[in-house]
Protein backbone atom coordinates (compact mmCIF):
# COMPACT_ATOMS: atom_id res chain seq x y z
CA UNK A 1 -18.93 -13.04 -8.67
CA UNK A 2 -15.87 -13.13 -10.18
CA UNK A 3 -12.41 -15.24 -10.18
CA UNK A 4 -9.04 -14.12 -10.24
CA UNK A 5 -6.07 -16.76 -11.14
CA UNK A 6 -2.71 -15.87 -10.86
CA UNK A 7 -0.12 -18.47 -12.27
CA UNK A 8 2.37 -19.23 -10.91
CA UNK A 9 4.54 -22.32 -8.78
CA UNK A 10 4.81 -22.78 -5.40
CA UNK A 11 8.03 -23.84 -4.68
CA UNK A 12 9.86 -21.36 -2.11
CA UNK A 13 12.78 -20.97 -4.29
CA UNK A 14 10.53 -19.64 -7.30
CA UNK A 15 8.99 -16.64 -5.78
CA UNK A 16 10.63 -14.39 -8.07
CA UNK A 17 10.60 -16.52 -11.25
CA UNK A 18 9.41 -14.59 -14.20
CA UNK A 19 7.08 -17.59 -14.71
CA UNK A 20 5.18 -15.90 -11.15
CA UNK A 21 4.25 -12.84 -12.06
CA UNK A 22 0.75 -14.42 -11.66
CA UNK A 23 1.01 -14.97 -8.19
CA UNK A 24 3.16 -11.27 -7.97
CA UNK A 25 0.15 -9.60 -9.14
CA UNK A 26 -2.80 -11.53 -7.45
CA UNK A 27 -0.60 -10.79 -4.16
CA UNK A 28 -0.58 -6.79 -4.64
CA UNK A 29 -4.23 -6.57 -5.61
CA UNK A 30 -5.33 -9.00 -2.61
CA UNK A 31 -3.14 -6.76 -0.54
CA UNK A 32 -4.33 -2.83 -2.16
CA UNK A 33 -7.97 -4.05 -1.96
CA UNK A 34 -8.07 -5.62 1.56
CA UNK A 35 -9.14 -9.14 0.09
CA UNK A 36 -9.30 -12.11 3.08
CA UNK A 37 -5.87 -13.55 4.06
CA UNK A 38 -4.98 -16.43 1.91
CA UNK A 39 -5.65 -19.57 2.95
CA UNK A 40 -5.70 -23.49 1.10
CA UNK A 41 -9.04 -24.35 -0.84
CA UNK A 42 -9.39 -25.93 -4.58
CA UNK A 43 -5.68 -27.06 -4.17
CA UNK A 44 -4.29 -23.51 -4.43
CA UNK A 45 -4.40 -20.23 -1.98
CA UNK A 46 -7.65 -18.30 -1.79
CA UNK A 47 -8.61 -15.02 -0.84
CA UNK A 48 -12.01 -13.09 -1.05
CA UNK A 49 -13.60 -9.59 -1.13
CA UNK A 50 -14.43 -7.46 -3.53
CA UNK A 51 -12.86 -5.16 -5.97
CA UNK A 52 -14.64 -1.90 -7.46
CA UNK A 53 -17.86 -2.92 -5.51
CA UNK A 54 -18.08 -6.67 -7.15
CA UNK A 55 -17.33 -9.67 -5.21
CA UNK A 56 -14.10 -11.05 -5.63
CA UNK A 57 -12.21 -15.08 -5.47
CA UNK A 58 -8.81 -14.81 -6.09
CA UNK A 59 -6.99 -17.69 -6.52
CA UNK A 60 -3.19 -19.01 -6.70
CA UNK A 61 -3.21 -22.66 -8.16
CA UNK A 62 -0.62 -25.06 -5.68
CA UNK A 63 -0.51 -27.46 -8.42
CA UNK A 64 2.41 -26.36 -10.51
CA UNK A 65 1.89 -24.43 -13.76
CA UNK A 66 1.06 -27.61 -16.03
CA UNK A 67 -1.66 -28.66 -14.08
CA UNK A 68 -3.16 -25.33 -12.84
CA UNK A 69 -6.58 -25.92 -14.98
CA UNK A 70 -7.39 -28.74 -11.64
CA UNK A 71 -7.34 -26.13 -9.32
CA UNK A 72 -9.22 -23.58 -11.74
CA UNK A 73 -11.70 -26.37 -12.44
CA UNK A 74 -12.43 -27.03 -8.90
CA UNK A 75 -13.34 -23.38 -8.18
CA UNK A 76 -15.31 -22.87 -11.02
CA UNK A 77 -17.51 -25.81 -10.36
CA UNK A 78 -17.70 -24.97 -6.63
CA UNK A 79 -18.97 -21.18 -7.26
CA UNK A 80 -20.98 -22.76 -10.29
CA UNK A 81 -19.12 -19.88 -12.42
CA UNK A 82 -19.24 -19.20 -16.03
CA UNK A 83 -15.77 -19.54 -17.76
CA UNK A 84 -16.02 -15.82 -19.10
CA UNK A 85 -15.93 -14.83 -15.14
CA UNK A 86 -12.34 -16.10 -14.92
CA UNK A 87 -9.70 -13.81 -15.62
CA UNK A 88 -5.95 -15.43 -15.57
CA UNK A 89 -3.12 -13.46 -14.81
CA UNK A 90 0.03 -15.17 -16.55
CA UNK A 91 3.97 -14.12 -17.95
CA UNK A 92 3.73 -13.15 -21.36
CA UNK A 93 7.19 -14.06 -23.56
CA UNK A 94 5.94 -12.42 -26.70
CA UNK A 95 5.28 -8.77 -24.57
CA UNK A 96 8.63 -6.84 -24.23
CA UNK A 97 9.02 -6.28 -20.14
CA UNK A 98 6.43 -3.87 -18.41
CA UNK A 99 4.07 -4.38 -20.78
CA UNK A 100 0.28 -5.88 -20.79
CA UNK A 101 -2.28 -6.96 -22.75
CA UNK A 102 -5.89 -8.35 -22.40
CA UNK A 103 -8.24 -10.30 -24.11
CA UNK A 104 -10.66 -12.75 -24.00
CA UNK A 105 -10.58 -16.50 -25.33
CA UNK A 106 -7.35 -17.40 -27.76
CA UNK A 107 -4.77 -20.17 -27.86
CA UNK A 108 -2.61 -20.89 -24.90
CA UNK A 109 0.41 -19.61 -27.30
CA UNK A 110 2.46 -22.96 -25.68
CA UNK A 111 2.20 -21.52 -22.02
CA UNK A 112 1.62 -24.58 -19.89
CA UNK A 113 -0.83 -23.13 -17.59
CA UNK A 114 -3.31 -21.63 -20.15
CA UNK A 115 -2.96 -25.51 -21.78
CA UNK A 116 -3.96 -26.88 -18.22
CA UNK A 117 -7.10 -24.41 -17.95
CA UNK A 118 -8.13 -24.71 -21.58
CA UNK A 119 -8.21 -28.57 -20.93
CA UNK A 120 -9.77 -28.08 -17.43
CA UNK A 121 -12.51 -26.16 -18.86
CA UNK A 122 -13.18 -27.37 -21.88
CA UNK A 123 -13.61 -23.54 -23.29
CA UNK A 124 -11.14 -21.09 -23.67
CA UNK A 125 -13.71 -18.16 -23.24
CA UNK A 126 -12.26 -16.72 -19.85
CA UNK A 127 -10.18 -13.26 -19.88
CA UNK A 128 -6.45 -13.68 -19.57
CA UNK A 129 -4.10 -10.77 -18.31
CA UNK A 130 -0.71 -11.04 -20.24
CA UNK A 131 1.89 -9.75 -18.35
CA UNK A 132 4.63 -9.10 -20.34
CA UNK A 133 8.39 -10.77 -19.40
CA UNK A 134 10.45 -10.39 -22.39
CA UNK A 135 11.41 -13.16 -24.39
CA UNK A 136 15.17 -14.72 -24.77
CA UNK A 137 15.81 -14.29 -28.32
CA UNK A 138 16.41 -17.78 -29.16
CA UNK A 139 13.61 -20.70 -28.31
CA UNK A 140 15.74 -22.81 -26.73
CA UNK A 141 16.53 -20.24 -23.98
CA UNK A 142 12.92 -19.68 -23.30
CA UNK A 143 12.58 -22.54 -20.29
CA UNK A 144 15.42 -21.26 -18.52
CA UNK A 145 14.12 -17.67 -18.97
CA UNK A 146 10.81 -17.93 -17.78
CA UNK A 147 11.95 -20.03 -14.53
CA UNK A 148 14.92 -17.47 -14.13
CA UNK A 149 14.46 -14.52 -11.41
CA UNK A 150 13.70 -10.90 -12.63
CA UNK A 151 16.73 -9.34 -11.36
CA UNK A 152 17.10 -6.34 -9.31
CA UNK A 153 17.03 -3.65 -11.74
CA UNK A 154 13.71 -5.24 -13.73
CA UNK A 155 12.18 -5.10 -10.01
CA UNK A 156 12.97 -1.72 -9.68
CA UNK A 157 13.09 -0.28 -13.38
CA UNK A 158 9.66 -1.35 -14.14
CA UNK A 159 8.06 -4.73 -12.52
CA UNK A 160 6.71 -2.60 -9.41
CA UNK A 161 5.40 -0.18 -11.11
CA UNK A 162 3.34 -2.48 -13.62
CA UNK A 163 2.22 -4.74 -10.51
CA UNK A 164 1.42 -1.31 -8.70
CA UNK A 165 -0.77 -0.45 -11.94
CA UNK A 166 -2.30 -3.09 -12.28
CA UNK A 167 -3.63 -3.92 -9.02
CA UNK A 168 -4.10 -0.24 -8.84
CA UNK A 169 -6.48 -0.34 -11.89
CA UNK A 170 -8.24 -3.12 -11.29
CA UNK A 171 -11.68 -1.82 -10.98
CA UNK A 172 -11.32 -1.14 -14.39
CA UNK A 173 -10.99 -4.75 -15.56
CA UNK A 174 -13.75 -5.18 -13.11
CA UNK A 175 -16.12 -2.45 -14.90
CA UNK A 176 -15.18 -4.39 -18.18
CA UNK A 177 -12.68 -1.10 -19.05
CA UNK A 178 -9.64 -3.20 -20.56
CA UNK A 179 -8.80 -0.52 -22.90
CA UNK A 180 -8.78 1.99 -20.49
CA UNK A 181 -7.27 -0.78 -18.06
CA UNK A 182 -4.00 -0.82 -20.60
CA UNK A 183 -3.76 2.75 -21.24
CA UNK A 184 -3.34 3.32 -17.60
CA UNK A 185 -1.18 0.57 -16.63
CA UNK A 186 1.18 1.38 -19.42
CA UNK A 187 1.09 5.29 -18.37
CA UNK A 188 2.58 3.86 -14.95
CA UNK A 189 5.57 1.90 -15.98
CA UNK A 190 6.30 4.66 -18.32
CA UNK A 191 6.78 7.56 -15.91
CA UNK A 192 8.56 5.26 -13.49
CA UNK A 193 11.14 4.48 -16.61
């Protein structure tokens, strides 16, 4: 079994806050691969099912970003998971827009949630999904940024494609492909550019 977090908040009036493209892409893969409706369990929204034929959790923490690692926790002890099951989904400053990366274990590279998890945990050796927002140029423009709205034209240029892509390809993050995984995703936002 495996379990999907997407990061995110859960005010109304941050839906399409660059710091959500967690919760964007756990939303279009729930929705492409039939999972359960959503409902509340380990303070967050859950879903279940299965993706590429292996049984699925996905899970948006309620708790605000900086203390998303309660919610993770609480799953992961429930399900009686290993920590290299998890796979985050989480904006990515240092990844120009449309882009993504994965990899297992690292630093939280100052994102609040990963901090939260890492503490949670008390490993860091879970998968994380970078999804790749842009950064601001200058650091102190980087708070604003990530709780600012994609605009229009990001939605349309390239953010549906790459949340198409990657809930498309998911099986292949599933099959342990992540290579493969990239290549594809990328392929995607670059023909719809």
């Amino acid at each position: 079994m495996l379990l999907w977090v997407g990061l995110g908040n859960p005010e109304p009036g941050m839906v399409f806050n660059r710091h959500n493209i967690g919760f964007m892409a756990l939303d279009v893969i729930a929705a492409r691969h039939g999972l359960s409706a959503w409902r509340r369990r380990f303070r967050g929204l859950f879903a279940e099912g299965s993706v590429g034929g292996e049984r699925m959790i996905a899970l948006k923490p309620l708790t605000y970003m900086n203390l998303s690692g309660e919610s993770v926790q609480a799953a992961v002890a429930f399900y009686k998971l290993s920590v290299s099951s998890v796979t985050v989904f989480h904006d990515e400053i240092d990844l120009a827009p449309g882009k993504v990366r994965v990899k297992q274990d690292g630093g939280s590279a100052g994102h609040n949630g990963l901090r939260s998890i890492d503490r949670a945990l008390g490993e860091r050796d879970y998968w994380r999904v970078r999804l790749g927002v842009g950064h601001p140029g200058e650091k102190e423009r980087v708070l604003g940024h990530v709780l600012g709205d994609f605009s229009r034209a990001d939605r349309e240029k390239w953010l549906e494609a790459l949340l198409g892509a990657v809930a498309e390809e998911a099986p292949l993050l599933v099959a342990g492909r992540s290579e493969e995984f990239m290549s594809k995703v990328a392929s995607a936002v670059q023909r719809s550019g």
